[in-house]
PDB file of N, CA and C in Angstrom:
ATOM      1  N   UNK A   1     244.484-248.405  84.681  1.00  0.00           N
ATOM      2  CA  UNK A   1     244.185-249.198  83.499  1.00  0.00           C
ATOM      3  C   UNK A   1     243.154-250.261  83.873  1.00  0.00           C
ATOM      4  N   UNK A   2     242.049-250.134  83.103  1.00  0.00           N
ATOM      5  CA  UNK A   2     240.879-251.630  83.501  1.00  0.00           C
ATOM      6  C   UNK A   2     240.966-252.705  82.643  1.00  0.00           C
ATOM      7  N   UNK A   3     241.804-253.761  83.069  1.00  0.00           N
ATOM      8  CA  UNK A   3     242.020-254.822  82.551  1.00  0.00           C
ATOM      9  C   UNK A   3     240.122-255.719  81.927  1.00  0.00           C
ATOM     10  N   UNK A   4     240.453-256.553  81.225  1.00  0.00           N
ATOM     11  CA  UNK A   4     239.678-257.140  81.100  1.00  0.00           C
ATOM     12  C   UNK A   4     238.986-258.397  82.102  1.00  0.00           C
ATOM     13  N   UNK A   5     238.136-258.773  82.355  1.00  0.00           N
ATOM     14  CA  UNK A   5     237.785-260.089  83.205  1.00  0.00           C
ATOM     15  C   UNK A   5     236.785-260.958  82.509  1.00  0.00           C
ATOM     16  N   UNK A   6     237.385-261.928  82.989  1.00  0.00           N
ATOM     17  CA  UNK A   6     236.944-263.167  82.242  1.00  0.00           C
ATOM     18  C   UNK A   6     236.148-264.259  83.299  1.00  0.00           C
ATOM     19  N   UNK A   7     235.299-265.110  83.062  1.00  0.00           N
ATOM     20  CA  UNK A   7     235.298-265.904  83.895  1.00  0.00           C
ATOM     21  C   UNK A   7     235.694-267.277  84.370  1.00  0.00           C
ATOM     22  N   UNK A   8     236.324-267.681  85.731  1.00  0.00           N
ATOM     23  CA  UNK A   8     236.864-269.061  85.674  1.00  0.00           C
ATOM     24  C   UNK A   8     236.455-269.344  86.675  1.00  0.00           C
ATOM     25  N   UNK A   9     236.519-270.704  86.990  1.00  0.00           N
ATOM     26  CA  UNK A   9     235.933-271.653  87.561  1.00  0.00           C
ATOM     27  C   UNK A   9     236.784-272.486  88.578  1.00  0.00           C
ATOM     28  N   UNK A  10     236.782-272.446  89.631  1.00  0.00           N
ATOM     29  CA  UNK A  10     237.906-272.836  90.662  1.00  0.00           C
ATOM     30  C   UNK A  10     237.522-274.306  91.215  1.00  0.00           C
ATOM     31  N   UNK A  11     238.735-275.218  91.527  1.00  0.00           N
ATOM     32  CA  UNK A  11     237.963-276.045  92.070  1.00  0.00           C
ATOM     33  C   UNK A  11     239.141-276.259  93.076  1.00  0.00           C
ATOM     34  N   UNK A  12     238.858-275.891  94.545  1.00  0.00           N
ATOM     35  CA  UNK A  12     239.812-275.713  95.404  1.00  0.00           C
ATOM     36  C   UNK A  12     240.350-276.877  95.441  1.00  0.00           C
ATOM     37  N   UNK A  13     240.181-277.695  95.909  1.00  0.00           N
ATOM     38  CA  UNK A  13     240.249-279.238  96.388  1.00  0.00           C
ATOM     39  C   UNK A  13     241.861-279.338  95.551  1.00  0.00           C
ATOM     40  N   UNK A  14     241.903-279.546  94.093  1.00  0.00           N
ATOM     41  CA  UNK A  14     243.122-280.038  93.684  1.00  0.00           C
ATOM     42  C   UNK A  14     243.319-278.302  92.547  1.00  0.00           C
ATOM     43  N   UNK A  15     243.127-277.397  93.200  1.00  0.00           N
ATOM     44  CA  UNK A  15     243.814-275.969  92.586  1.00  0.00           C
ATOM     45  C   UNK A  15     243.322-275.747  90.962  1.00  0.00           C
ATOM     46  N   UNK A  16     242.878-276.152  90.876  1.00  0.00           N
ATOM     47  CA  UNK A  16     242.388-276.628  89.289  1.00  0.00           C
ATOM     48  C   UNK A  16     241.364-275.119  89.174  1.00  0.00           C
ATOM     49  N   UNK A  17     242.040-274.230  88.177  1.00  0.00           N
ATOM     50  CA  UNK A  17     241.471-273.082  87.211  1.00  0.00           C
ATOM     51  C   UNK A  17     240.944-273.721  85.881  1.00  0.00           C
ATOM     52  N   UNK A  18     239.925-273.066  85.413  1.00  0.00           N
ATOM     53  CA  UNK A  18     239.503-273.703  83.800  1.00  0.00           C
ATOM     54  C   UNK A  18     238.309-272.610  83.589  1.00  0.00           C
ATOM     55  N   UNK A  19     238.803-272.067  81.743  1.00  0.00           N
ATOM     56  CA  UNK A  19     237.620-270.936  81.643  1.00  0.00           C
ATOM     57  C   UNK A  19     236.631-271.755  81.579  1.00  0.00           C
ATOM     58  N   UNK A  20     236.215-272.858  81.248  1.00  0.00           N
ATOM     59  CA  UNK A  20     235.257-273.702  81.211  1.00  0.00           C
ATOM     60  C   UNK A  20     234.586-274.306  82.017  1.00  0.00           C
ATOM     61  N   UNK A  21     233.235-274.186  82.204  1.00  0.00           N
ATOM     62  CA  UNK A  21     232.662-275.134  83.387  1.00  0.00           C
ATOM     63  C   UNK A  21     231.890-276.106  83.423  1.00  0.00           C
ATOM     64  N   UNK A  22     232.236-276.807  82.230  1.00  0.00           N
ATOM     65  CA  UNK A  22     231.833-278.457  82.086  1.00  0.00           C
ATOM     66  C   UNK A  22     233.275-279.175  81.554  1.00  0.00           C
ATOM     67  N   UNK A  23     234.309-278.633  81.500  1.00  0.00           N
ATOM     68  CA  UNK A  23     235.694-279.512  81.157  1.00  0.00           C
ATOM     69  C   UNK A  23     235.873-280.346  82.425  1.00  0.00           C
ATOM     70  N   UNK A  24     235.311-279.679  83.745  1.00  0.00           N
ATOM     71  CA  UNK A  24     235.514-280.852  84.955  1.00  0.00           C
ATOM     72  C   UNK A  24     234.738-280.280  85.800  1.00  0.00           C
ATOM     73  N   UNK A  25     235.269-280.658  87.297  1.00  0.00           N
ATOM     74  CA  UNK A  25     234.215-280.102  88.588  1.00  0.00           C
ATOM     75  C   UNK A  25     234.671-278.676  89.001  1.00  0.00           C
ATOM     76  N   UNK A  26     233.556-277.924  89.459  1.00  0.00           N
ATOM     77  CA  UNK A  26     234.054-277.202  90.301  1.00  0.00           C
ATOM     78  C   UNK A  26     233.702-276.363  90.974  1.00  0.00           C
ATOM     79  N   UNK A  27     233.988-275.602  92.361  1.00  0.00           N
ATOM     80  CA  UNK A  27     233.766-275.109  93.343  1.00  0.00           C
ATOM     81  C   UNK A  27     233.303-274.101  93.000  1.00  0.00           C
ATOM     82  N   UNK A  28     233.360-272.936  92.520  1.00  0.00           N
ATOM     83  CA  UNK A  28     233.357-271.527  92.553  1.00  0.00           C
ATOM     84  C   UNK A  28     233.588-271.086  91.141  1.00  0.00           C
ATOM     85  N   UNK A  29     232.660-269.837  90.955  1.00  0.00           N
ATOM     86  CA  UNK A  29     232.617-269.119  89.375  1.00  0.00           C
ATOM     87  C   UNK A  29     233.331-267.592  90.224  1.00  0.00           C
ATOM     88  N   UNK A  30     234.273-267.268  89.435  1.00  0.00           N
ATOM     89  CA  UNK A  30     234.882-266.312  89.736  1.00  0.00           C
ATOM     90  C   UNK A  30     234.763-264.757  87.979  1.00  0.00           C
ATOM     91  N   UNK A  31     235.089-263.591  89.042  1.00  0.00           N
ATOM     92  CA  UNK A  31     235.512-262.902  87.425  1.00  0.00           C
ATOM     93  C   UNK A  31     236.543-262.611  87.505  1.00  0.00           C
ATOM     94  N   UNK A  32     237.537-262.551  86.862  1.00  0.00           N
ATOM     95  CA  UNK A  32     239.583-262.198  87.256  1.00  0.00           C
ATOM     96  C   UNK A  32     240.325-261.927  85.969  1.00  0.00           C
ATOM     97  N   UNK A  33     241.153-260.738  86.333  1.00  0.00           N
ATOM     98  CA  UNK A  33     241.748-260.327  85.372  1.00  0.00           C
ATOM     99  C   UNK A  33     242.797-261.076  85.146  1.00  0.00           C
ATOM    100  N   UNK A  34     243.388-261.420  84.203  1.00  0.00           N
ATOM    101  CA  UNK A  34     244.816-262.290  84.114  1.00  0.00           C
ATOM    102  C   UNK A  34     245.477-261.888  84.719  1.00  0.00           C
ATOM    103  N   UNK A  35     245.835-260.921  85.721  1.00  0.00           N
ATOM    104  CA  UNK A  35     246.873-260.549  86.633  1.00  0.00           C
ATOM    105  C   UNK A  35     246.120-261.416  88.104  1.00  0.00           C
ATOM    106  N   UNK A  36     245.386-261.198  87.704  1.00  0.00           N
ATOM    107  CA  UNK A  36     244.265-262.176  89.581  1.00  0.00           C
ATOM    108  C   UNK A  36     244.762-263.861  90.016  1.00  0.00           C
ATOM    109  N   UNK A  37     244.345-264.138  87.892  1.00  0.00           N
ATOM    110  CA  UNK A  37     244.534-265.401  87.918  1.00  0.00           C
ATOM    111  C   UNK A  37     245.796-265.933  88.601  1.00  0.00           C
ATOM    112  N   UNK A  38     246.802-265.200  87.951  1.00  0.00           N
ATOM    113  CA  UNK A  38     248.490-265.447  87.876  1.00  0.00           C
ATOM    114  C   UNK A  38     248.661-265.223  89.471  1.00  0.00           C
ATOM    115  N   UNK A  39     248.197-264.823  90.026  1.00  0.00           N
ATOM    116  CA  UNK A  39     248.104-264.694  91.687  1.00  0.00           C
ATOM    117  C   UNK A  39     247.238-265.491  92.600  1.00  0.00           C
ATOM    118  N   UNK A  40     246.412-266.496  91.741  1.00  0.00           N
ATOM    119  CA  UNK A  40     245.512-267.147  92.021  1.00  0.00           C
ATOM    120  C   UNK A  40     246.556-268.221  92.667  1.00  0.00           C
ATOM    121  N   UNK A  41     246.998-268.955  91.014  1.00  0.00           N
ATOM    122  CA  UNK A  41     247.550-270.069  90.555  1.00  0.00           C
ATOM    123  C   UNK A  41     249.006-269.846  91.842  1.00  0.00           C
ATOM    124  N   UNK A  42     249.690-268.778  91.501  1.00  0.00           N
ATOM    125  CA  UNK A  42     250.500-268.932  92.520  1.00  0.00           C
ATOM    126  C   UNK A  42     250.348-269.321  93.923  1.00  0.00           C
ATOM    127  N   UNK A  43     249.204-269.068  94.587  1.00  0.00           N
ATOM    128  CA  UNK A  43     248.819-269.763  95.861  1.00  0.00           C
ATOM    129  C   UNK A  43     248.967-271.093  95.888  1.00  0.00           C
ATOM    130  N   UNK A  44     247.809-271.499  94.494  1.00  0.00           N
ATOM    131  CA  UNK A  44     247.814-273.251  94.586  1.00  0.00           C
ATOM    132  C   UNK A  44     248.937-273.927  94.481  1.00  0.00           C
ATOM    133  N   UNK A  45     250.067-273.416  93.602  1.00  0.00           N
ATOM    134  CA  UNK A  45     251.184-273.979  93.351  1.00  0.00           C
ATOM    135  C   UNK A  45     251.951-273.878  94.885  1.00  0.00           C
ATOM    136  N   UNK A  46     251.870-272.842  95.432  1.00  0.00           N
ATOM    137  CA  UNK A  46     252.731-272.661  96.871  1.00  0.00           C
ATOM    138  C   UNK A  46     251.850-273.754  97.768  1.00  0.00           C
ATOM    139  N   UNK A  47     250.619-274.441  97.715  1.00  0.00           N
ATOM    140  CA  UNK A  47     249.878-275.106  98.198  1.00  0.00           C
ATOM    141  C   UNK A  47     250.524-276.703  97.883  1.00  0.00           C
ATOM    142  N   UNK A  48     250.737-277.026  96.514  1.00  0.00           N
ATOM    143  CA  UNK A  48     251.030-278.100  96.087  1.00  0.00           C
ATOM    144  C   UNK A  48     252.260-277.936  96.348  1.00  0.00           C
ATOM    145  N   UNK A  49     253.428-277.775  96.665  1.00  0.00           N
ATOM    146  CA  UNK A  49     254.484-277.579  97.020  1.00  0.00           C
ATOM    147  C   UNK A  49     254.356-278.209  98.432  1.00  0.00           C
ATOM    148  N   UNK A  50     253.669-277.339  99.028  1.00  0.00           N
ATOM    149  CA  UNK A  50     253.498-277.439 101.113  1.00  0.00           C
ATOM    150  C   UNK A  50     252.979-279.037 100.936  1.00  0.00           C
ATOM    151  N   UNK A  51     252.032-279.288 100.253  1.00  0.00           N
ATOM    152  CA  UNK A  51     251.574-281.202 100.390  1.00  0.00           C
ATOM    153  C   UNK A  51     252.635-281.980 100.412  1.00  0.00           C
ATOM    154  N   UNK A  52     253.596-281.723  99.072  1.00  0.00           N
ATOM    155  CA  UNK A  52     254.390-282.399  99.157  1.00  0.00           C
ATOM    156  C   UNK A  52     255.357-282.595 100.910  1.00  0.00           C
ATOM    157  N   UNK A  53     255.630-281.610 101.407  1.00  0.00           N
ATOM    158  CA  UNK A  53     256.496-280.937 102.451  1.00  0.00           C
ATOM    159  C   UNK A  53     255.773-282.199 103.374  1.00  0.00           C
ATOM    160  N   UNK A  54     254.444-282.156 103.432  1.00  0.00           N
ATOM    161  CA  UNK A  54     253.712-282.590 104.676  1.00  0.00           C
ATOM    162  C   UNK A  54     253.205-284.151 104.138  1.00  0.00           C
ATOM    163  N   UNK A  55     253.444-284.443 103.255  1.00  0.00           N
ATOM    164  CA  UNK A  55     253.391-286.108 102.629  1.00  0.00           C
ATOM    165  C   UNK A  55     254.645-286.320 103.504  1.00  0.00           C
ATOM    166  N   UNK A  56     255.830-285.931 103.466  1.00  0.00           N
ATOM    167  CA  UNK A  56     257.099-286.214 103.573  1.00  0.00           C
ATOM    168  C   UNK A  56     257.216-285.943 105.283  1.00  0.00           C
ATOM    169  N   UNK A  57     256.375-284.896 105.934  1.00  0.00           N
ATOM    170  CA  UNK A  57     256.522-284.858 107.225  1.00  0.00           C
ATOM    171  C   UNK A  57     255.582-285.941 107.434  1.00  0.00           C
ATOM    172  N   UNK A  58     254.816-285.966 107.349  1.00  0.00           N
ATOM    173  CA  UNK A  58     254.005-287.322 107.760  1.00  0.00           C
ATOM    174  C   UNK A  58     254.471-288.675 108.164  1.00  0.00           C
ATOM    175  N   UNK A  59     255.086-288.994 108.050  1.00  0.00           N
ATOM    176  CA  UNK A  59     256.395-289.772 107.944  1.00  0.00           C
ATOM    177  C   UNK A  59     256.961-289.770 109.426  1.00  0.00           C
ATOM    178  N   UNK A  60     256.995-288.257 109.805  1.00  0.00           N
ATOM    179  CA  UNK A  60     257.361-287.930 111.167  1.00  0.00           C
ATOM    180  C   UNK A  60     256.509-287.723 112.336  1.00  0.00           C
ATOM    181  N   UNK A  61     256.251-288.808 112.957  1.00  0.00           N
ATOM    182  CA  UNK A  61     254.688-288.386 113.517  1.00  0.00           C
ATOM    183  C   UNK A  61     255.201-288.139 115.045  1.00  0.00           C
ATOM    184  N   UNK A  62     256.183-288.116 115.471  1.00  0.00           N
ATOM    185  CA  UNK A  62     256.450-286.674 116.869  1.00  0.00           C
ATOM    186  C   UNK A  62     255.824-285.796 116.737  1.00  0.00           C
ATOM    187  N   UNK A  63     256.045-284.824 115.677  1.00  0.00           N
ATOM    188  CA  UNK A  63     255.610-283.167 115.546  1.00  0.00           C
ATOM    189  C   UNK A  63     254.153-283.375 115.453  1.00  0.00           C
ATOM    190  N   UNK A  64     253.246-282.675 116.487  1.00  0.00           N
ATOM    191  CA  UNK A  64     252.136-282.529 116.861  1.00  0.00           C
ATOM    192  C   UNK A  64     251.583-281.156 115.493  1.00  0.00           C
ATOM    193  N   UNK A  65     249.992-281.558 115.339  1.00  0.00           N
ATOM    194  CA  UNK A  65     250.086-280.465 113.945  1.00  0.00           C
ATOM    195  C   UNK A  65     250.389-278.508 114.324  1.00  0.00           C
ATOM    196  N   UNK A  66     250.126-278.562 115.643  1.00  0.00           N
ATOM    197  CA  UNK A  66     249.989-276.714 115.597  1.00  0.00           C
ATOM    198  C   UNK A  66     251.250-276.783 115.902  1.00  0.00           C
ATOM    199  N   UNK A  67     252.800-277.672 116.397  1.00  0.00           N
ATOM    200  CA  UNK A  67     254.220-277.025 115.959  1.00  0.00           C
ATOM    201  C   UNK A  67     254.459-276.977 114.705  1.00  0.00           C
ATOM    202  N   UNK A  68     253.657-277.630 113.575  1.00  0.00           N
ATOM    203  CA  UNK A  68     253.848-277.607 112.033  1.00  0.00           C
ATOM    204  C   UNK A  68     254.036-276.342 111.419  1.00  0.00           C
ATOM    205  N   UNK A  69     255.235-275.885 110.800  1.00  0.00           N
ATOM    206  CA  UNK A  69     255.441-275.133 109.900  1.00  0.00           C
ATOM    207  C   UNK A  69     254.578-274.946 108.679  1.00  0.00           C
ATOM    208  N   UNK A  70     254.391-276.520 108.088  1.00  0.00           N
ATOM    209  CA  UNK A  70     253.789-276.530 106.794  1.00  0.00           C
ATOM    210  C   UNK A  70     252.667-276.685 106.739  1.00  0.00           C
ATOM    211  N   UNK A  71     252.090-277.115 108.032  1.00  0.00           N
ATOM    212  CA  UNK A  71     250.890-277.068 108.222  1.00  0.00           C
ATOM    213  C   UNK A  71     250.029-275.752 108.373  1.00  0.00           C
ATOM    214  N   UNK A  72     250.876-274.903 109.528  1.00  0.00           N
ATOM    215  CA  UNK A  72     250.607-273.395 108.856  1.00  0.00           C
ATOM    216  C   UNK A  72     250.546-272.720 107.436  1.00  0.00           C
ATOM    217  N   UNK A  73     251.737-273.356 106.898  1.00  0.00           N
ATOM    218  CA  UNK A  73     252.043-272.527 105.792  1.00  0.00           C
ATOM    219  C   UNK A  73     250.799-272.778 104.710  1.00  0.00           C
ATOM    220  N   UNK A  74     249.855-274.344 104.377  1.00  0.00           N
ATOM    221  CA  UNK A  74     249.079-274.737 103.798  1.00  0.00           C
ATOM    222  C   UNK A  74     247.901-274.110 104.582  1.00  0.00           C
ATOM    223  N   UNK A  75     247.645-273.892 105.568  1.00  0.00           N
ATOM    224  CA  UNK A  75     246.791-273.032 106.497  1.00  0.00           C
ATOM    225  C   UNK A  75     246.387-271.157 105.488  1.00  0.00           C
ATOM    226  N   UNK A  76     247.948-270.738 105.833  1.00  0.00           N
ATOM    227  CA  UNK A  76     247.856-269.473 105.365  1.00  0.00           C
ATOM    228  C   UNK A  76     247.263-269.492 103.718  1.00  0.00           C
ATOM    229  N   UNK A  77     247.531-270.521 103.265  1.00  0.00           N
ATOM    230  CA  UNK A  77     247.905-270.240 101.758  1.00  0.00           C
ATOM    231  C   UNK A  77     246.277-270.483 101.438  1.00  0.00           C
ATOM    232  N   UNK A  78     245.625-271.630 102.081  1.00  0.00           N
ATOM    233  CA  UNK A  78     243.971-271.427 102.046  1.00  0.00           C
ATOM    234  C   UNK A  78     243.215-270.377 102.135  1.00  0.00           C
ATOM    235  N   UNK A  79     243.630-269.869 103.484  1.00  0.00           N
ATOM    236  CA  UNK A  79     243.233-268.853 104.102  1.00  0.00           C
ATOM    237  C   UNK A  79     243.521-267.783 102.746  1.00  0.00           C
ATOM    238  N   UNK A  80     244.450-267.467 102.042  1.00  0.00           N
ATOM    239  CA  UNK A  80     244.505-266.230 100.767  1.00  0.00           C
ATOM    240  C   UNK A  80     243.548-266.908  99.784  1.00  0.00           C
ATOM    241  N   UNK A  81     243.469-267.902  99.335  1.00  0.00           N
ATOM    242  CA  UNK A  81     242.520-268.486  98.137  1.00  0.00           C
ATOM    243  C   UNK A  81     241.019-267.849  98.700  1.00  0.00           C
ATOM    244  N   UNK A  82     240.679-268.568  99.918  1.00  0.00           N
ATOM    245  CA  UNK A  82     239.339-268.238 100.648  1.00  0.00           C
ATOM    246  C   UNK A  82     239.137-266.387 100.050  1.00  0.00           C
ATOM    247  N   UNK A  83     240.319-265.665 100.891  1.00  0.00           N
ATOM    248  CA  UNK A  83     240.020-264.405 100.516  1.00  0.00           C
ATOM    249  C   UNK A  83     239.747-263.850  99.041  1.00  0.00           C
ATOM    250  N   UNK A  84     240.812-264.492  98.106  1.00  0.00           N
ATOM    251  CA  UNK A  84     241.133-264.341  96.661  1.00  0.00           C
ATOM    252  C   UNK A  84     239.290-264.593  96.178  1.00  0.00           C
ATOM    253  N   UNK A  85     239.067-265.456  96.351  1.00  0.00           N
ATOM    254  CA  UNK A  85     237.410-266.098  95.495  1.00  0.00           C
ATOM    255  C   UNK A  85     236.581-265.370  96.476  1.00  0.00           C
ATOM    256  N   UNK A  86     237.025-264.630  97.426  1.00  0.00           N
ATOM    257  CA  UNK A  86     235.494-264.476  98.266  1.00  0.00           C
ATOM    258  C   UNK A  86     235.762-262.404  97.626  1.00  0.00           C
ATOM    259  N   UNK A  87     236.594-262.017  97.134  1.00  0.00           N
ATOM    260  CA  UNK A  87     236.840-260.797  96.550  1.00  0.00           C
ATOM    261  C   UNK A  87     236.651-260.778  95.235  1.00  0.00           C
ATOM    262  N   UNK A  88     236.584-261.885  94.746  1.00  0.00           N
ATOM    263  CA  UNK A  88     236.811-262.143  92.802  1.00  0.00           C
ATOM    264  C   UNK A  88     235.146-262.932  92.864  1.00  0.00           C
ATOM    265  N   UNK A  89     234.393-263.524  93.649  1.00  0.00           N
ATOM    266  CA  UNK A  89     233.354-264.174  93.647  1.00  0.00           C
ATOM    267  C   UNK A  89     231.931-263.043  93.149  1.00  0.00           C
ATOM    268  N   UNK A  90     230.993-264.066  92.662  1.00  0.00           N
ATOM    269  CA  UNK A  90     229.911-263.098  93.016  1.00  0.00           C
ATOM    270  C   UNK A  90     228.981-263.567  94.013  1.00  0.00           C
ATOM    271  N   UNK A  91     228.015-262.986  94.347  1.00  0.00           N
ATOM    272  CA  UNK A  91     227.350-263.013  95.856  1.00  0.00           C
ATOM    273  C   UNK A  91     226.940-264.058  96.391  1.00  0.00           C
ATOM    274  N   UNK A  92     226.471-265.180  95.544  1.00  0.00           N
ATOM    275  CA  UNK A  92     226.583-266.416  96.544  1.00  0.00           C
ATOM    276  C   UNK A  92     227.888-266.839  96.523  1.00  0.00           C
ATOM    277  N   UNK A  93     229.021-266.591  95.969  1.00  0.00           N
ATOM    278  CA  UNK A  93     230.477-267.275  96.693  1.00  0.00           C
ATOM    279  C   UNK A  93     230.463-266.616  97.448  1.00  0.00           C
ATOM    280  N   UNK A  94     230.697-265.411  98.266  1.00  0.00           N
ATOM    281  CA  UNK A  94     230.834-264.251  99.395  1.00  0.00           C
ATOM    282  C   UNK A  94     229.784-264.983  99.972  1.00  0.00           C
ATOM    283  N   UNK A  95     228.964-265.039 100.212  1.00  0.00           N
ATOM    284  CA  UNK A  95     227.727-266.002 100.878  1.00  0.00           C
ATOM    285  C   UNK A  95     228.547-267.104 101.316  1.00  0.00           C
ATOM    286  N   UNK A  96     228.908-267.837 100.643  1.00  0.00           N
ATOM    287  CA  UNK A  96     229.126-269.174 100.996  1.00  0.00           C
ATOM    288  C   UNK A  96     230.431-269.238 102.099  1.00  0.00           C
ATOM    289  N   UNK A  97     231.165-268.566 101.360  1.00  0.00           N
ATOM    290  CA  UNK A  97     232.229-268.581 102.008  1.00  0.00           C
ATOM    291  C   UNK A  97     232.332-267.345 103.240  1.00  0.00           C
ATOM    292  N   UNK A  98     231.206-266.364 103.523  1.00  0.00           N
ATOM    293  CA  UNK A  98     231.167-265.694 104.931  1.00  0.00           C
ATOM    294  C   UNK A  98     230.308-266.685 105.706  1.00  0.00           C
ATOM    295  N   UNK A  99     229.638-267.872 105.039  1.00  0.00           N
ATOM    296  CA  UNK A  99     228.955-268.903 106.000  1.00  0.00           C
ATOM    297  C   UNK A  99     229.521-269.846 106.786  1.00  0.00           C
ATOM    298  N   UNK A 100     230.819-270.078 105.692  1.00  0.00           N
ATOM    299  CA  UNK A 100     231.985-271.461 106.657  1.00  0.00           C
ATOM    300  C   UNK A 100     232.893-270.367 107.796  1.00  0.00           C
ATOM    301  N   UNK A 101     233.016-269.407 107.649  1.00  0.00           N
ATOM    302  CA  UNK A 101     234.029-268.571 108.591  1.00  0.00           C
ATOM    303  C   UNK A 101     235.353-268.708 108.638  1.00  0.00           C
ATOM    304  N   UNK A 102     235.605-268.885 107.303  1.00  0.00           N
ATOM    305  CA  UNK A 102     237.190-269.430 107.448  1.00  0.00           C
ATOM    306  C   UNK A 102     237.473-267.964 107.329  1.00  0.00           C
ATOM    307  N   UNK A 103     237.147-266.223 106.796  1.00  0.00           N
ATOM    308  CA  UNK A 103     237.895-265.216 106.497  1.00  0.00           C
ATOM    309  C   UNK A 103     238.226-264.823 108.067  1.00  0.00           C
ATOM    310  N   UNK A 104     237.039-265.182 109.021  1.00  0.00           N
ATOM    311  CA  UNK A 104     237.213-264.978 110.394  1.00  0.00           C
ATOM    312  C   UNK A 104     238.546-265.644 111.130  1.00  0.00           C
ATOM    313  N   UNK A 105     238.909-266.155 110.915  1.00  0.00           N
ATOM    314  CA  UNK A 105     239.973-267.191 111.579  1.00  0.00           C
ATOM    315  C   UNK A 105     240.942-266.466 111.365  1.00  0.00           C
ATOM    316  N   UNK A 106     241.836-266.647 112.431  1.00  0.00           N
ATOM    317  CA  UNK A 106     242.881-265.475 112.794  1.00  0.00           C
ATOM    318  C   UNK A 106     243.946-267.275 112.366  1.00  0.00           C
ATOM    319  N   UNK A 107     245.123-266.692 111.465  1.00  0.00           N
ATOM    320  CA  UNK A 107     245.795-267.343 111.087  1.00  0.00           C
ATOM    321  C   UNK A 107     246.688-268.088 112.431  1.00  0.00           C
ATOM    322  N   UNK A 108     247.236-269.269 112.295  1.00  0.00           N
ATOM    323  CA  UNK A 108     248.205-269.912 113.613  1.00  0.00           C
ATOM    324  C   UNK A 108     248.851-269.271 114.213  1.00  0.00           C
ATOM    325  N   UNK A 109     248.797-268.990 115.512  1.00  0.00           N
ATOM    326  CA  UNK A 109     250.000-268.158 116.382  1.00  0.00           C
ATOM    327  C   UNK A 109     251.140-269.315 116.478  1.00  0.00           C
ATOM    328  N   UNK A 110     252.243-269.022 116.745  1.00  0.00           N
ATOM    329  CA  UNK A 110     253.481-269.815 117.247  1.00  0.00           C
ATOM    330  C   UNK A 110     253.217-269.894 118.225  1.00  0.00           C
ATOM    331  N   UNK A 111     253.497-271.535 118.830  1.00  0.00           N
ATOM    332  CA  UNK A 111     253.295-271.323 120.014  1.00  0.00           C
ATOM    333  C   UNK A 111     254.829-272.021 120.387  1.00  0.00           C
ATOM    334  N   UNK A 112     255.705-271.275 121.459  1.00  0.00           N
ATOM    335  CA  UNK A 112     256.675-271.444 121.913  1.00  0.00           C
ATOM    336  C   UNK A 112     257.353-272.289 122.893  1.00  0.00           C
TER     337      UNK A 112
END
């Protein structure tokens, strides 16, 4: 089934989707089917979740950042957005984002 695509406008920084691209700022013009989006948004929300986690670890300043759980976990969850807009992008987002090298980066190993 070929869904329809629409275009939206990402603005990584604070997760912010909008079909519009003068309602505010933003990073990246994407094309995404409402099933993309809904998989989009779920990252950012699992993102805004992990801030909170790491506002609250912060607090705890023993834990060095690569034993961080949530620091990974906000790690990984970039790391899928990066992929998400650099697959849903058109050629200067894939540009831009094969220029910073974040798809290259091999996600945090545990270190024991």
């Amino acid at each position: 089934m070929n869904e329809e695509r629409h275009d939206y406008y990402i603005e990584v920084a604070t997760g912010e989707i909008s079909r519009s691209s003068t309602d505010s700022e933003w990073n990246f013009k994407i094309s995404a089917t409402d099933e993309e989006i809904t998989q989009l948004r779920e990252v950012f929300d699992s993102n805004h979740s992990v801030d909170w986690q790491n506002f609250y670890r912060a607090h705890v300043p023993y834990i060095q950042y690569h034993y961080d759980r949530e620091n990974d976990a906000y790690d990984d969850n970039l790391h899928q957005v990066y992929g998400m807009l650099h697959r849903l992008g058109d050629e200067e987002v894939k540009r831009f984002i094969e220029s910073i090298g974040i798809l290259n980066q091999k996600s945090h190993e545990k270190q024991e």
